[in-house]
PDB file of N, CA and C in Angstrom:
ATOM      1  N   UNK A   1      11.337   2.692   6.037  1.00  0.00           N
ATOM      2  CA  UNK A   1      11.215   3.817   5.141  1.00  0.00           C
ATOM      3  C   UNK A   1      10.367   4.884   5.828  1.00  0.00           C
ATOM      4  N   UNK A   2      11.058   5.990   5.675  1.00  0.00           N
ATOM      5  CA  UNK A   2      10.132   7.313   6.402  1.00  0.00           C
ATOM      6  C   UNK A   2       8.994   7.518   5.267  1.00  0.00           C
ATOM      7  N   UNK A   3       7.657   8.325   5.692  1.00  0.00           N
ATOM      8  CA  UNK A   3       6.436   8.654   5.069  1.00  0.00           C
ATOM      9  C   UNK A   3       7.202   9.531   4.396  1.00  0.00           C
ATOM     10  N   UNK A   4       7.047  10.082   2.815  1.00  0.00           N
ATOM     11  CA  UNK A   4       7.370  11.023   2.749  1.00  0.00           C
ATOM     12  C   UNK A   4       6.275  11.994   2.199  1.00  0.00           C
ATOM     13  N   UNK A   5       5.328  11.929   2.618  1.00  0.00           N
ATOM     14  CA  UNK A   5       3.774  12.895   2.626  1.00  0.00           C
ATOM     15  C   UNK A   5       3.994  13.417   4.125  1.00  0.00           C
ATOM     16  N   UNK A   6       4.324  12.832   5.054  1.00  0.00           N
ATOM     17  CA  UNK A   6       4.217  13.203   6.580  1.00  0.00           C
ATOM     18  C   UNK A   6       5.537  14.412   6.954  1.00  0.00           C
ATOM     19  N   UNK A   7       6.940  13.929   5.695  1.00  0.00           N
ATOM     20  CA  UNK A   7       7.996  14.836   5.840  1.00  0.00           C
ATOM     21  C   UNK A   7       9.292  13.774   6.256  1.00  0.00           C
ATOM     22  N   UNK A   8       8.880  12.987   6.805  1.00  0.00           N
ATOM     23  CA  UNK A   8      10.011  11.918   7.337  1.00  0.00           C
ATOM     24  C   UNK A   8       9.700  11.923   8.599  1.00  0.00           C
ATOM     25  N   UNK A   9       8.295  11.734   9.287  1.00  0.00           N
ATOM     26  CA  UNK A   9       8.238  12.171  10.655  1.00  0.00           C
ATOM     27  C   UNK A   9       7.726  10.408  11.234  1.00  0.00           C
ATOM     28  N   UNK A  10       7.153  10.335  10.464  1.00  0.00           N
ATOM     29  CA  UNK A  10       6.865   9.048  10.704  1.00  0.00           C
ATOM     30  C   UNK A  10       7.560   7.651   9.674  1.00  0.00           C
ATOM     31  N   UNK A  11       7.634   6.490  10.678  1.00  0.00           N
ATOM     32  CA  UNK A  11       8.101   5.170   9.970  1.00  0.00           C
ATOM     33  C   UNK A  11       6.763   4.459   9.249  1.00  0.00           C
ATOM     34  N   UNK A  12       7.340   4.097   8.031  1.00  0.00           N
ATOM     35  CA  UNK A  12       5.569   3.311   7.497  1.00  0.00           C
ATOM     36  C   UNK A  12       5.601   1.779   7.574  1.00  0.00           C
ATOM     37  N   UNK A  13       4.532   0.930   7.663  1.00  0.00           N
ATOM     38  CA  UNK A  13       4.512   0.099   7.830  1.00  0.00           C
ATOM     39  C   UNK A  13       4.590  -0.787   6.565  1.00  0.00           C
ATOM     40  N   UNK A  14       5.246  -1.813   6.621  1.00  0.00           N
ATOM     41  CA  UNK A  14       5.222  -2.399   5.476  1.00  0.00           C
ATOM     42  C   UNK A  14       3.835  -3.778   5.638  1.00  0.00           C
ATOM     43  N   UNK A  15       3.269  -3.766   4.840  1.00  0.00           N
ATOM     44  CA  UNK A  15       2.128  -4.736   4.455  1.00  0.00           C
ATOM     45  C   UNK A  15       2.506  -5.750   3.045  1.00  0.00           C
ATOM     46  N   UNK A  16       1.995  -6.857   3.850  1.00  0.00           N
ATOM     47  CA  UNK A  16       1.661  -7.634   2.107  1.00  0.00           C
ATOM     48  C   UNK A  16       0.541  -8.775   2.139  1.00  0.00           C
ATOM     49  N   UNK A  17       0.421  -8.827   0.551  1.00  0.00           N
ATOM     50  CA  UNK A  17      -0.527  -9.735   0.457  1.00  0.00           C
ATOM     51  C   UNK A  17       0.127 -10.600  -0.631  1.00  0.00           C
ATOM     52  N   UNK A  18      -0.347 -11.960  -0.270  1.00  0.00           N
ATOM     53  CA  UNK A  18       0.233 -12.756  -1.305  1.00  0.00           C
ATOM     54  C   UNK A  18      -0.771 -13.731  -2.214  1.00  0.00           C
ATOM     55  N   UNK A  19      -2.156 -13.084  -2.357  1.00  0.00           N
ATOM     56  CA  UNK A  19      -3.091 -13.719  -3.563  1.00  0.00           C
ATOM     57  C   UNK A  19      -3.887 -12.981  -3.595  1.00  0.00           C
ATOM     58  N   UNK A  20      -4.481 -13.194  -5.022  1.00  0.00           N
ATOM     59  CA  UNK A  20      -4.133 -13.967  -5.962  1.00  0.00           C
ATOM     60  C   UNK A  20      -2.559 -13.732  -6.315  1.00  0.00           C
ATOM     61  N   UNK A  21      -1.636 -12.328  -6.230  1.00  0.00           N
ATOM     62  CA  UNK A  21      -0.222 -12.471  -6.894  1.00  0.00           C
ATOM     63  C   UNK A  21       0.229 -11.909  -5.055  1.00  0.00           C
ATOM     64  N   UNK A  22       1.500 -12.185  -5.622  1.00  0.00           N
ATOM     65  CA  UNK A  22       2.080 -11.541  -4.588  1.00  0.00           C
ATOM     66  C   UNK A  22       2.418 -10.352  -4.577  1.00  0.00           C
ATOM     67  N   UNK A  23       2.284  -9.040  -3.570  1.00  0.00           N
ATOM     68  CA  UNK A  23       2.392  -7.803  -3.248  1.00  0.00           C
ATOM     69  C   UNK A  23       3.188  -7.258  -2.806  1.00  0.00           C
ATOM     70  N   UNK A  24       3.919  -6.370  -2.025  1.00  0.00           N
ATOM     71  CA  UNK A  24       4.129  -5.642  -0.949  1.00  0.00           C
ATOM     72  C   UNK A  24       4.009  -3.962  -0.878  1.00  0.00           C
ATOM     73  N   UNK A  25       3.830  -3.486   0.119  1.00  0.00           N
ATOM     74  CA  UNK A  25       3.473  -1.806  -0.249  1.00  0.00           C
ATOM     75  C   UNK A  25       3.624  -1.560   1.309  1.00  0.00           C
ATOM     76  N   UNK A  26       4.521   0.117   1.054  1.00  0.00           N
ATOM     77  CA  UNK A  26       3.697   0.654   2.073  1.00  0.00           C
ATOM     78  C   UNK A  26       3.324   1.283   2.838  1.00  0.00           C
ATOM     79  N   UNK A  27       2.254   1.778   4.028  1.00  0.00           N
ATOM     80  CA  UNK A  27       1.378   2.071   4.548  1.00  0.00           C
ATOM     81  C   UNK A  27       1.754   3.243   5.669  1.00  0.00           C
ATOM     82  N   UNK A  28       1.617   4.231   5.639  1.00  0.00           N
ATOM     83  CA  UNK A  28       1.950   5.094   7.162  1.00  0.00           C
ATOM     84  C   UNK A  28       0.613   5.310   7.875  1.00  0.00           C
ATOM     85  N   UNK A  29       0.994   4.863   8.690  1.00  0.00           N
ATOM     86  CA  UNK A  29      -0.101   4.815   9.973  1.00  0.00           C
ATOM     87  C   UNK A  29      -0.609   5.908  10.468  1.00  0.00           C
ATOM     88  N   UNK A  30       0.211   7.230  10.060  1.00  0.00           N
ATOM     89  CA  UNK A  30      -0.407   8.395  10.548  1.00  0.00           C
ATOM     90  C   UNK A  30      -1.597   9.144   9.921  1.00  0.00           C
ATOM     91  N   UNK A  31      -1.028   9.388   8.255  1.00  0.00           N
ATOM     92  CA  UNK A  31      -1.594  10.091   7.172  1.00  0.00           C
ATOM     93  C   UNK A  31      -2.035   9.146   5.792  1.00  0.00           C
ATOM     94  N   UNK A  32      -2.217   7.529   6.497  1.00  0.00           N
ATOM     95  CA  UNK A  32      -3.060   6.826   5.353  1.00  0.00           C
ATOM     96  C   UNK A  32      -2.193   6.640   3.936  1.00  0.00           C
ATOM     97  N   UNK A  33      -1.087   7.620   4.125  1.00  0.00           N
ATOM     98  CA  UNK A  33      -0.514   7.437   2.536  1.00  0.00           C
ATOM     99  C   UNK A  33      -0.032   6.148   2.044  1.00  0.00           C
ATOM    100  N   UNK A  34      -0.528   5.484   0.619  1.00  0.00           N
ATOM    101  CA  UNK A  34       0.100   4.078   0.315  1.00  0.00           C
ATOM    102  C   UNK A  34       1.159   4.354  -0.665  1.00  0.00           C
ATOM    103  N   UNK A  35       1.989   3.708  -0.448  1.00  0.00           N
ATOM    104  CA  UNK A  35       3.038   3.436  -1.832  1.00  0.00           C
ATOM    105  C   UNK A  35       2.870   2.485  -2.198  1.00  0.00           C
ATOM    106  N   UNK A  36       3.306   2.000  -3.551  1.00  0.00           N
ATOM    107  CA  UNK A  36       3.579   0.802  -4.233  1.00  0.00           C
ATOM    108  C   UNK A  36       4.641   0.964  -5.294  1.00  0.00           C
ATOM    109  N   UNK A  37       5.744  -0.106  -5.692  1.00  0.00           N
ATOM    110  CA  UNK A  37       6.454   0.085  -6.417  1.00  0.00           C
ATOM    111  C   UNK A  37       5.720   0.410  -7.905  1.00  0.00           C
ATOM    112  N   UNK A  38       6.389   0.675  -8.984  1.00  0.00           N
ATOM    113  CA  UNK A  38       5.842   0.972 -10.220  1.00  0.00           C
ATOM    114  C   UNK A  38       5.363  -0.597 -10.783  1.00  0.00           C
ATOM    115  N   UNK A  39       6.491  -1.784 -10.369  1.00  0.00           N
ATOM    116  CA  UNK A  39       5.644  -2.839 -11.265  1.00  0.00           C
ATOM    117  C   UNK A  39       4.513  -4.041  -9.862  1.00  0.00           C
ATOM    118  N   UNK A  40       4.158  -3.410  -8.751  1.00  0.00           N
ATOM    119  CA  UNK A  40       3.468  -3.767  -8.231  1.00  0.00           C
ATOM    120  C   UNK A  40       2.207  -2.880  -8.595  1.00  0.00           C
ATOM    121  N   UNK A  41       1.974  -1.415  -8.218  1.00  0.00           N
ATOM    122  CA  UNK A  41       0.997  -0.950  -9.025  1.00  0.00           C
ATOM    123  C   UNK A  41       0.457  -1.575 -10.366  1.00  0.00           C
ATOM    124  N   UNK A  42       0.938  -1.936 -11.004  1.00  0.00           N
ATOM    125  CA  UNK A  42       0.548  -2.586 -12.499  1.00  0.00           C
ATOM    126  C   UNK A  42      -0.200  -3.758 -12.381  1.00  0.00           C
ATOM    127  N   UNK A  43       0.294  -4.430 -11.037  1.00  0.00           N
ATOM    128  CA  UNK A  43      -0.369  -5.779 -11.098  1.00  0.00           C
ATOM    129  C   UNK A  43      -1.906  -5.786 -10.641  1.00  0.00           C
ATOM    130  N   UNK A  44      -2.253  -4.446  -9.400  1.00  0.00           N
ATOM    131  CA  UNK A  44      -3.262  -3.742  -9.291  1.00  0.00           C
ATOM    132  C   UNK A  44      -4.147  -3.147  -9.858  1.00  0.00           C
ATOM    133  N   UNK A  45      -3.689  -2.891 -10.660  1.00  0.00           N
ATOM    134  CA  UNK A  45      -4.649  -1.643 -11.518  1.00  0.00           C
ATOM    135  C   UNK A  45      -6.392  -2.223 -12.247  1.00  0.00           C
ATOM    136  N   UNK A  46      -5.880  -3.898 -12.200  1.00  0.00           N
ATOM    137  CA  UNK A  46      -7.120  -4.700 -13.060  1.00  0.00           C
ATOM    138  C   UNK A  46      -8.562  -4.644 -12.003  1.00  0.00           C
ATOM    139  N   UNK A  47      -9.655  -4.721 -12.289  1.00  0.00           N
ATOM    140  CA  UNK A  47     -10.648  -4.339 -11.181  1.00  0.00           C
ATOM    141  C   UNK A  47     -11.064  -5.278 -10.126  1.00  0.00           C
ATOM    142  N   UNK A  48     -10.253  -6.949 -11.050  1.00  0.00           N
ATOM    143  CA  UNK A  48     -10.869  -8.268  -9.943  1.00  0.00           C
ATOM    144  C   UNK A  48      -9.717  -7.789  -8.469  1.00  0.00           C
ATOM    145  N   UNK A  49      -8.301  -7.142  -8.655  1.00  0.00           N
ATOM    146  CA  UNK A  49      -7.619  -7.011  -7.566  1.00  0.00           C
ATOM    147  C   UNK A  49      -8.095  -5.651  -6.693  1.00  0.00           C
ATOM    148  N   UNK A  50      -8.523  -4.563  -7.514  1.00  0.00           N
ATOM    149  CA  UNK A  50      -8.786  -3.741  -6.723  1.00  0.00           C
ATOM    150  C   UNK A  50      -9.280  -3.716  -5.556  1.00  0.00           C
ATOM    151  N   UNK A  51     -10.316  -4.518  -5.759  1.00  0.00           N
ATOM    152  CA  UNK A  51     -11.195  -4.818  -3.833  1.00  0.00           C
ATOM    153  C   UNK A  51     -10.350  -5.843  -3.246  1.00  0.00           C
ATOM    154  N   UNK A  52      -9.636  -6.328  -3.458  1.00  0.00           N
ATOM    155  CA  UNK A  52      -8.913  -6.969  -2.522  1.00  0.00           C
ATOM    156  C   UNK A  52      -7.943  -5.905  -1.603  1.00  0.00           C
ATOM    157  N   UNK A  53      -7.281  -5.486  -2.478  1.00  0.00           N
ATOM    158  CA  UNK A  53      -5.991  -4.444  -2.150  1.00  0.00           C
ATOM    159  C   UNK A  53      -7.311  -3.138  -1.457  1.00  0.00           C
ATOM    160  N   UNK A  54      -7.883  -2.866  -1.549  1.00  0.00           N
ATOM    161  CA  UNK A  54      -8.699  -2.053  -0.932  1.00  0.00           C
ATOM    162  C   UNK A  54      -9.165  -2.052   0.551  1.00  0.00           C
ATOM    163  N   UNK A  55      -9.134  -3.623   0.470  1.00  0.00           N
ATOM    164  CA  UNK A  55      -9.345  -3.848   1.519  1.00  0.00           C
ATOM    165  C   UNK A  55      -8.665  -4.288   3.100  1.00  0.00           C
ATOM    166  N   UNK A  56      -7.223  -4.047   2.120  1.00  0.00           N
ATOM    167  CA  UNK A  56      -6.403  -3.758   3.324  1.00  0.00           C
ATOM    168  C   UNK A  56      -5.819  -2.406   3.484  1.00  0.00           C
ATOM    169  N   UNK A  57      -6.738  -1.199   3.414  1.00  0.00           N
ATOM    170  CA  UNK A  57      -6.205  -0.371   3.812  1.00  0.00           C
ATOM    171  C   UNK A  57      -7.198   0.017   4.790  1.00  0.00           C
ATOM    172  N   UNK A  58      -6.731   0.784   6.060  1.00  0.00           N
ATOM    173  CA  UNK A  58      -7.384   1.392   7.289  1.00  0.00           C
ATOM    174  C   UNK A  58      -8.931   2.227   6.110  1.00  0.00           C
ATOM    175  N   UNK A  59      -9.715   2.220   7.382  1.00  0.00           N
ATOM    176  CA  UNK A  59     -10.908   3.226   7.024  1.00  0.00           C
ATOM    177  C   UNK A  59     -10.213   4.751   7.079  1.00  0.00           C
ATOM    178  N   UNK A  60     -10.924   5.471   6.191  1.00  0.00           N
ATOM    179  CA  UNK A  60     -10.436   7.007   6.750  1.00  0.00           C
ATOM    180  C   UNK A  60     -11.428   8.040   6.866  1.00  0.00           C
TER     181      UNK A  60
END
């Protein structure tokens, strides 16, 4: 899948995590932007997952 914050210039990386639920999202390596589907976001949103999922994204 092309970034589409970058324009389609770059390919994004796909990431996952699989606990506590299983995930996938994802990631462009250039401009940091994350996606997530609409019912993966949902599974995120609670605060015990937040630092997990946080913590796989690059520093910026």
């Amino acid at each position: 899948m092309q970034c589409p914050k970058c324009y389609g210039d770059m390919i994004m990386d796909q990431r996952s995590l699989d606990e506590p639920v299983k995930i996938r999202f994802e990631l462009c390596i250039a401009c940091h932007a994350t996606f997530l589907d609409a019912g993966e976001f949902r599974q995120y949103m609670s605060d015990e997952y937040h630092y997990q999922f946080r913590a796989l994204l690059p520093e910026i």
